[in-house]
N, C-alpha and C. Protein backbone atom coordinates (compact mmCIF):
# COMPACT_ATOMS: atom_id res chain seq x y z
N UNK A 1 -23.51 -80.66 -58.67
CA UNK A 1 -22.27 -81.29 -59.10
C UNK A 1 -22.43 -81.69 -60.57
N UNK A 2 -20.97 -81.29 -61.51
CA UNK A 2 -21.29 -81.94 -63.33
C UNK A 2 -21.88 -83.34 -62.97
N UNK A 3 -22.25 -83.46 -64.08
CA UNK A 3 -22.88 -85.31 -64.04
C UNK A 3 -21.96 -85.82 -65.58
N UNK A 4 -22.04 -86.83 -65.75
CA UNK A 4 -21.00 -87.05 -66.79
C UNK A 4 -21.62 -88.62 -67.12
N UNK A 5 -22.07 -88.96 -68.24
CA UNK A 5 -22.21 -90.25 -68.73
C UNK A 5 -20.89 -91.35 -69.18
N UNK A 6 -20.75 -92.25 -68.87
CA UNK A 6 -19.83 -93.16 -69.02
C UNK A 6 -20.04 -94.55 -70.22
N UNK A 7 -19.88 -94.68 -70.92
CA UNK A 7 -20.20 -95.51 -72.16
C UNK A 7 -19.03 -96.87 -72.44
N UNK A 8 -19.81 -97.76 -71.54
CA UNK A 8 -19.07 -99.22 -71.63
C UNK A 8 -18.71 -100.04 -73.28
N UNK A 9 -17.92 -100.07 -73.74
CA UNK A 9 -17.34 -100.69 -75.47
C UNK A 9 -16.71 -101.91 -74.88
N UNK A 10 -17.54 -103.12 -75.18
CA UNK A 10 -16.33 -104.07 -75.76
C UNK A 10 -17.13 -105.03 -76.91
N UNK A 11 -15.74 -106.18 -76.41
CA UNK A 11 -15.64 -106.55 -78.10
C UNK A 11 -17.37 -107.06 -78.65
N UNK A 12 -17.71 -107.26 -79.20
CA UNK A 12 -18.96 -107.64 -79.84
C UNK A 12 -19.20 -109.23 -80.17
N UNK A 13 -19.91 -109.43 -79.64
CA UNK A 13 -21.27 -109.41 -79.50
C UNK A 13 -21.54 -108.90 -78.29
N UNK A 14 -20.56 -108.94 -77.11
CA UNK A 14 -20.88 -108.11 -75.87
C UNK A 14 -22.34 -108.27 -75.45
N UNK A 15 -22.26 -109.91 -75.04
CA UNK A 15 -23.25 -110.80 -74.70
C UNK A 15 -23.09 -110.66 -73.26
N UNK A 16 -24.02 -110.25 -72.20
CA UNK A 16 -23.79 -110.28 -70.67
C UNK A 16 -23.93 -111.49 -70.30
N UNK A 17 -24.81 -112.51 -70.64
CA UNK A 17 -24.55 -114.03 -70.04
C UNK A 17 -23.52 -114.71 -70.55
N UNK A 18 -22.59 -114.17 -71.14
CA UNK A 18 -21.47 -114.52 -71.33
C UNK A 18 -19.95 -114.58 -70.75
N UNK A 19 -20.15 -113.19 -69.71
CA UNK A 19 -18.95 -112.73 -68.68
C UNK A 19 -18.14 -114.03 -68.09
N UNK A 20 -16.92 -113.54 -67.89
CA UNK A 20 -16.67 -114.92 -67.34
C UNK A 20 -16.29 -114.42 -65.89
N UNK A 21 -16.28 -115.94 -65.07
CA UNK A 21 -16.62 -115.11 -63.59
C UNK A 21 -15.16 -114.26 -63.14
N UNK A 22 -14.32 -114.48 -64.01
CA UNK A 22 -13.26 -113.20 -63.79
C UNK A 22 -13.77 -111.97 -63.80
N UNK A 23 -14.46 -111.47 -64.88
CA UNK A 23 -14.69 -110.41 -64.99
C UNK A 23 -15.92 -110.27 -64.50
N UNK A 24 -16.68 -110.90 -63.75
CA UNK A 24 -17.62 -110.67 -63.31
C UNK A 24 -17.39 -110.40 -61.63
N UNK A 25 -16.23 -110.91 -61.38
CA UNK A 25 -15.50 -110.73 -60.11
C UNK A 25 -14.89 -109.08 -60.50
N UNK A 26 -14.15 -108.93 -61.21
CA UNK A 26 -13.91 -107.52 -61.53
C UNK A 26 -14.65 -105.96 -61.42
N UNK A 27 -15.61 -106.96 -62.39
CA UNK A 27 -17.15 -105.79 -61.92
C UNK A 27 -17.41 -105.62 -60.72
N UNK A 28 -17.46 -106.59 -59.85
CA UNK A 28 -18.04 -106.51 -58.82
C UNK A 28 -17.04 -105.52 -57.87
N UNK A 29 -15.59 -105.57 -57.71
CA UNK A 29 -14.88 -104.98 -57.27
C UNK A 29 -14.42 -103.49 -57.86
N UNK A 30 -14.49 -103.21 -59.13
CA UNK A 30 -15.12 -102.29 -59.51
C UNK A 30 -16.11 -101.09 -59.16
N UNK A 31 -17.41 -101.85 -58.79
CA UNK A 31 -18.37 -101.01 -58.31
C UNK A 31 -17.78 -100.38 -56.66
N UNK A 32 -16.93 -101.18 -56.23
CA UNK A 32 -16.32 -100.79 -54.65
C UNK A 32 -15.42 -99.99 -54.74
N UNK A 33 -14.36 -100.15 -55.73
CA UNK A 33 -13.35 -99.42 -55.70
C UNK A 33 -14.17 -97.53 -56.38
N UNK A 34 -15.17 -97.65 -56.80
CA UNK A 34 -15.81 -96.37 -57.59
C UNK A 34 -16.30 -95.69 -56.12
N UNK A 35 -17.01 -96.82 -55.66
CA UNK A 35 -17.91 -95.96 -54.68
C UNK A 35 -16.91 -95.01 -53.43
N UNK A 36 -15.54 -95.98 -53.48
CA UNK A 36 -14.64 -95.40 -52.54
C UNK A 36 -14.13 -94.06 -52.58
N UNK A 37 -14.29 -93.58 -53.95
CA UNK A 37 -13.90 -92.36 -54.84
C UNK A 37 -15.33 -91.10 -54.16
N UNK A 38 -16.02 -91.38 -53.57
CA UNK A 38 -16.56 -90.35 -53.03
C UNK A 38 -17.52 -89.68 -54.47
N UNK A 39 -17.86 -90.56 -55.32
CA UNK A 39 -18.68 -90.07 -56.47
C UNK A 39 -19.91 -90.30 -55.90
N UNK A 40 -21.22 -89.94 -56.92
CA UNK A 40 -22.65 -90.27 -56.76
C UNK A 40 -22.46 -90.94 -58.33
N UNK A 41 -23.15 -92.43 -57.81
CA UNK A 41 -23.75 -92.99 -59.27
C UNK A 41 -25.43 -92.68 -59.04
N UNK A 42 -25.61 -92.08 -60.28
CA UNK A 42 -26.88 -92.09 -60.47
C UNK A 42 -27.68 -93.34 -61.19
N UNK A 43 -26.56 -93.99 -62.01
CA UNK A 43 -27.16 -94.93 -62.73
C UNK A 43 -26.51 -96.23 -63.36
N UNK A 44 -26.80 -97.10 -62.78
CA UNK A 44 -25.53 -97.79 -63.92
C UNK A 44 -25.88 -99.46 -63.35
N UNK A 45 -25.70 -100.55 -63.95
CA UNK A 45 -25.69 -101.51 -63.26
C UNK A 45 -24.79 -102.49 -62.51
N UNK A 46 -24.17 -101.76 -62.58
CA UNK A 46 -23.03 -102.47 -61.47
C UNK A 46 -23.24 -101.88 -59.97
N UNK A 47 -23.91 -101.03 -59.47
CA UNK A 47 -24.26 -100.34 -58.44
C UNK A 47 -25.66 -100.75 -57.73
N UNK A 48 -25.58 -101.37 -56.85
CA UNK A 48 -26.79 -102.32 -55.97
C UNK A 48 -27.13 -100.92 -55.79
N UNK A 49 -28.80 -100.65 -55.77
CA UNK A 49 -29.36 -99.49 -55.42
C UNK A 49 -29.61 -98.22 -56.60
N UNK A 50 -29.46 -98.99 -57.59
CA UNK A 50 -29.34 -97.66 -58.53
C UNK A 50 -30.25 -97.79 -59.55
N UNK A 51 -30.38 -96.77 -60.37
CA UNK A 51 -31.48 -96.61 -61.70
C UNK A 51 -30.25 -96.96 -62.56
N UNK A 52 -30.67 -98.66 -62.76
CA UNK A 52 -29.38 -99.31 -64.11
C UNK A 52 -29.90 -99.49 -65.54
N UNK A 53 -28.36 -99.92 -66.09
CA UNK A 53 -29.71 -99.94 -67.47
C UNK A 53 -28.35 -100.87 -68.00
N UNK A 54 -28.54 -101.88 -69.09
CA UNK A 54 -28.20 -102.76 -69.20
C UNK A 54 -28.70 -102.99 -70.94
N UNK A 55 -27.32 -103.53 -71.72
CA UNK A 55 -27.80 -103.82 -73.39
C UNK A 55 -27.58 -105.11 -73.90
N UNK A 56 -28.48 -105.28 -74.35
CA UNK A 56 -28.38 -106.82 -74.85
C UNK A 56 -27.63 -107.24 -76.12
N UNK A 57 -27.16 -107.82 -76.32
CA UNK A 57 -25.80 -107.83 -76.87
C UNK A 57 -26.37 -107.46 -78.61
N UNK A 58 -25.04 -107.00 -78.95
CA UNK A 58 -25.21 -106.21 -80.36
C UNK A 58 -25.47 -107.12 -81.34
N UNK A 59 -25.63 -108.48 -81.36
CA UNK A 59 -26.87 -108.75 -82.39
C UNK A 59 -28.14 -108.35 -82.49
N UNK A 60 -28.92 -107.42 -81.32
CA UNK A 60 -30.21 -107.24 -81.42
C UNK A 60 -30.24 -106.13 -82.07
N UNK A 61 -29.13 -105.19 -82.31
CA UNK A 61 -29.06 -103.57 -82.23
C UNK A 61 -29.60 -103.50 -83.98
N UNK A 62 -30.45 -102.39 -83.75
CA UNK A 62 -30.98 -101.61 -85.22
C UNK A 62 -30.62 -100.71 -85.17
N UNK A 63 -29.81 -99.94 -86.44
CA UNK A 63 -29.75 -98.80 -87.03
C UNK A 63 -30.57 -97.86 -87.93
N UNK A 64 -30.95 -96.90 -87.51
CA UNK A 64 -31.63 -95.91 -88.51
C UNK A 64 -31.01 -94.89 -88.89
N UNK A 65 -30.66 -94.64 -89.71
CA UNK A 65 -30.17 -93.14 -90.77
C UNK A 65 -31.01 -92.97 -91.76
N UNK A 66 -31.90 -92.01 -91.64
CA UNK A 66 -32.28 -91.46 -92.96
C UNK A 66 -33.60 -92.27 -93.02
N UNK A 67 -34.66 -92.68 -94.00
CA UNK A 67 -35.53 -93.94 -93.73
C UNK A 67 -35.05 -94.96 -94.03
N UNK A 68 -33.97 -95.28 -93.95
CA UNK A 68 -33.15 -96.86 -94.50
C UNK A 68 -32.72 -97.20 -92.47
N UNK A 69 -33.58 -98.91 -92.15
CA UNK A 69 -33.46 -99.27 -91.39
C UNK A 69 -32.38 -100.62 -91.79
N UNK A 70 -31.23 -101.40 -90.87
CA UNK A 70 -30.58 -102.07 -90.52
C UNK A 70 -30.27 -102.76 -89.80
N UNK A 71 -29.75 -104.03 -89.40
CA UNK A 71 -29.01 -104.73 -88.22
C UNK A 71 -28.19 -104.31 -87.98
N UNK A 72 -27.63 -104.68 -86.74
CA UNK A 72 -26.10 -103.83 -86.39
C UNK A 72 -26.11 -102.48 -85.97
N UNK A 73 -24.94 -102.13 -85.48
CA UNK A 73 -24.66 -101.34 -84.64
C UNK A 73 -24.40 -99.69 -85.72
N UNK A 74 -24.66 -98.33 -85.37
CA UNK A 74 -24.01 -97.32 -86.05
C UNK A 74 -22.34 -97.25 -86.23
N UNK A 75 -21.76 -97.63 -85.39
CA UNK A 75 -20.13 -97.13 -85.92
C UNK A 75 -19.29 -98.61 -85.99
N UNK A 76 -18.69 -98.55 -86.97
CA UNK A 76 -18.35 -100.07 -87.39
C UNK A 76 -16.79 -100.24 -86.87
N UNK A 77 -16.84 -100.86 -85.96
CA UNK A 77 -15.63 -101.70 -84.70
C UNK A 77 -16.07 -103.25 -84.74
N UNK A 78 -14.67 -103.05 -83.97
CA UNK A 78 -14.81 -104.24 -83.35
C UNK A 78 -15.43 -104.38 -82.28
N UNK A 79 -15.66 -102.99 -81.64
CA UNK A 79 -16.69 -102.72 -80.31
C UNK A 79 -17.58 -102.13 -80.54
N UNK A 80 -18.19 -103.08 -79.44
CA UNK A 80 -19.84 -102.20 -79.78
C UNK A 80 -20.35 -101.66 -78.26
N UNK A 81 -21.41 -100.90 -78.13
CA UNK A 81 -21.84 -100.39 -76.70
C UNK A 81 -21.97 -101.54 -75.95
N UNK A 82 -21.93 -101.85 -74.53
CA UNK A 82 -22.06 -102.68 -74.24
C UNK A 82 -22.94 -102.22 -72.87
N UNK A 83 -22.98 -101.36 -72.37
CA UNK A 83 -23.54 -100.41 -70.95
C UNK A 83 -22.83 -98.98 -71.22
N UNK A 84 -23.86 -98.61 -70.11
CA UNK A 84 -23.33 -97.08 -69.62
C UNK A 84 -24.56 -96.47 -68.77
N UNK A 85 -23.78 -95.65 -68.04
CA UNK A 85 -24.31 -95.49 -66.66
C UNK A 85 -23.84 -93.72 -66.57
N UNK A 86 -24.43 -92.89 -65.46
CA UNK A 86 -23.89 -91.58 -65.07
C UNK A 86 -23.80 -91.49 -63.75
N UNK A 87 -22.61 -90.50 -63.37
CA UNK A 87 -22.43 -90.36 -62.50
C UNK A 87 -22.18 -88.86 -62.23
N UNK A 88 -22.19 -88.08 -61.09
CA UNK A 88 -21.74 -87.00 -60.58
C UNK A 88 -20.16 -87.05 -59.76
N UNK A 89 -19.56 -85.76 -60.28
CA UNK A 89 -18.54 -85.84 -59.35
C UNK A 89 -18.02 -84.96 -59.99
N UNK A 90 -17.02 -84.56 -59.07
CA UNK A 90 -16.65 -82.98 -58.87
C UNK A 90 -15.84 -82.20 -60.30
N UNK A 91 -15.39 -83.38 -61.35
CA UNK A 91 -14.71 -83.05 -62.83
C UNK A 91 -14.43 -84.09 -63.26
N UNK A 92 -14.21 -83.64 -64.89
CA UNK A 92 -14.09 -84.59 -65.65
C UNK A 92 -12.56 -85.29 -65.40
N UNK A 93 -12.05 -84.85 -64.44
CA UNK A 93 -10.66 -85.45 -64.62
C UNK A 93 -11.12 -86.51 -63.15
N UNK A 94 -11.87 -86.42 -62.34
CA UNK A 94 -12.32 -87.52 -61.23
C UNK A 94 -12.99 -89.21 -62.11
N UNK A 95 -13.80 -88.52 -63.56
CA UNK A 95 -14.17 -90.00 -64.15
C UNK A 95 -13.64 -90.18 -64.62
N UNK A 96 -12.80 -89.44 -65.44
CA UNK A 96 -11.61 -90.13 -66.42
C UNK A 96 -10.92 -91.32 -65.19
N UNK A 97 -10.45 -91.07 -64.02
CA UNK A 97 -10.17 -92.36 -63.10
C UNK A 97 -10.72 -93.12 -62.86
N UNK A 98 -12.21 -92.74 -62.59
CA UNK A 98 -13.14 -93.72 -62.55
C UNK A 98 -12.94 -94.85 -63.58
N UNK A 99 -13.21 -94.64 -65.05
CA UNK A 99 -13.06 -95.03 -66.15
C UNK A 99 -11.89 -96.09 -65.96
N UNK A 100 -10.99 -95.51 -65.68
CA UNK A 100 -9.37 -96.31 -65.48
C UNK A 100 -9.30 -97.24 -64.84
N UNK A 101 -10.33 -97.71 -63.58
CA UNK A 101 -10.48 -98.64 -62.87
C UNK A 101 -11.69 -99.57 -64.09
N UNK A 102 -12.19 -99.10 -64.62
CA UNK A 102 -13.09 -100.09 -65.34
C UNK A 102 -12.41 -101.14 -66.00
N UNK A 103 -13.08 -102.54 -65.73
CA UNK A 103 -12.47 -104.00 -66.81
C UNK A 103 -12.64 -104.09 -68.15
N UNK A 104 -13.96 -103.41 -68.39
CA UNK A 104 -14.11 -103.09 -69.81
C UNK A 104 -12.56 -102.40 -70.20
N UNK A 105 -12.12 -102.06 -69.86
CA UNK A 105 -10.71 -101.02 -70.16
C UNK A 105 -9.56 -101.91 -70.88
N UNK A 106 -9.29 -103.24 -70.36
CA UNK A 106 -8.79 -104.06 -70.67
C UNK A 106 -8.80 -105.07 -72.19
N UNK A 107 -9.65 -104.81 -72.48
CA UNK A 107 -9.68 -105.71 -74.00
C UNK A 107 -11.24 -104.35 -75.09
N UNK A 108 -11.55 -103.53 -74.07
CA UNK A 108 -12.67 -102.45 -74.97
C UNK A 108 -12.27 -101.28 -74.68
N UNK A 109 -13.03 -100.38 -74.31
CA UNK A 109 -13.21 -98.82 -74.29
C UNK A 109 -13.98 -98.73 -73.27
N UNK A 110 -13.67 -97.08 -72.51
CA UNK A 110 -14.96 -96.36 -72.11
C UNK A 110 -14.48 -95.09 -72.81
N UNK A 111 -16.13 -94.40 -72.84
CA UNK A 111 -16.13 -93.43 -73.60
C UNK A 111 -16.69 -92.15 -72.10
N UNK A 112 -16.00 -91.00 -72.02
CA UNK A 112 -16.62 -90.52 -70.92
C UNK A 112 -17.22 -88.90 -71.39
N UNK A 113 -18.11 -88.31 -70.94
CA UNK A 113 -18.84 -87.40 -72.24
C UNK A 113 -19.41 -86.35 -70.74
N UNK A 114 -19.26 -84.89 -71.14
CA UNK A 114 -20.15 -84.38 -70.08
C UNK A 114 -21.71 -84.15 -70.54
N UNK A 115 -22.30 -84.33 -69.27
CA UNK A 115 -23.85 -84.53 -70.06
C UNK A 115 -23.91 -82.80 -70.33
N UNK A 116 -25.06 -82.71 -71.04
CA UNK A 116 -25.93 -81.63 -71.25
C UNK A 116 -26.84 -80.83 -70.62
N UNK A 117 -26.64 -79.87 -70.47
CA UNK A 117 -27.58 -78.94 -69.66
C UNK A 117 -28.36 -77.66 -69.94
N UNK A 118 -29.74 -77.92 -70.15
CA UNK A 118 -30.15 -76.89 -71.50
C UNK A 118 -30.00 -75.75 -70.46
N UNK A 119 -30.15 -74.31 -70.97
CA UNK A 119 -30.01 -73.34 -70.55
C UNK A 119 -31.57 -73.05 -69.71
N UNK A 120 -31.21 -72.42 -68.52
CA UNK A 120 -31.76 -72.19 -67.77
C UNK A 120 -32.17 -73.54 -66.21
N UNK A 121 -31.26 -74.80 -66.52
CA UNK A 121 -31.73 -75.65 -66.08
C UNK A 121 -30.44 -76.12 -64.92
N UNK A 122 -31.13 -76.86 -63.75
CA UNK A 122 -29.20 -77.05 -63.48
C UNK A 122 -29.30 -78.84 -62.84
N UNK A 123 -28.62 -79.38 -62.71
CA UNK A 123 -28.52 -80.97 -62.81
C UNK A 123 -28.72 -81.01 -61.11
N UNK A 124 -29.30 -81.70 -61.20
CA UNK A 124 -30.29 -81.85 -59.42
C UNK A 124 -29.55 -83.22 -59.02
N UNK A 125 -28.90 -84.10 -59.67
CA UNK A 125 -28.32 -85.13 -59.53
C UNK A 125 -28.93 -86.33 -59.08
N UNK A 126 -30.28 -86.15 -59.38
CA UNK A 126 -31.60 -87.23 -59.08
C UNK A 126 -31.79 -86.75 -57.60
N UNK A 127 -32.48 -85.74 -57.45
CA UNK A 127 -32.99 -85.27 -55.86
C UNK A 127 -34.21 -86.21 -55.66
N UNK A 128 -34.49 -86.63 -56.65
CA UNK A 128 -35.67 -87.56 -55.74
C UNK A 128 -35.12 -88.76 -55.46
């Protein structure tokens, strides 16, 4: 099945001990309303059981271009990354909904991207 990375944006500093329990109630209903969709998350942290991954808010973030190192984030918003996670499922038009249910959606972005697959290789969707 495609696998497709999902890229959580909001506003910045996009501090996680910061959520408020609205949206932390959101998330949580979120991760239910996704799983109902008959997808595979492979990764993400809103999903009890999963390989998550989680960013600490964009004051920590360094930039490198070139040998000139920086604070801050590469693309200059008002949003900055805030998570992102992958999932499998049957097309890109199944996460684009996914996406649509996300709270981030509401005051940030998601960004939804098909992953990459070098030639000769084919996406196992985490068989182990």
């Amino acid at each position: 099945m495609p696998q497709y990375g999902m890229i959580v944006y909001s506003p910045a500093p996009a501090d996680p001990n910061t959520l408020s329990v609205e949206h932390l109630a959101a998330l949580d209903e979120y991760s239910k309303q996704v799983l109902r969709l008959k997808v595979k998350v492979l990764g993400g942290t809103y999903f009890a059981k999963q390989r998550g991954f989680a960013l600490e808010s964009s004051t920590e973030a360094m930039t490198i271009q070139g040998a000139g190192v920086r604070n801050g984030t590469l693309v200059r918003s008002d949003l900055v990354v805030s998570d992102f996670f992958v999932v499998a499922a049957s097309s890109i038009d199944v996460v684009v909904q996914i996406a649509k249910l996300h709270p981030a959606g509401r005051d940030g972005g998601i960004e939804v991207r098909p992953l990459f697959v070098p030639a000769g290789q084919v996406q196992d969707d985490y068989a182990d």
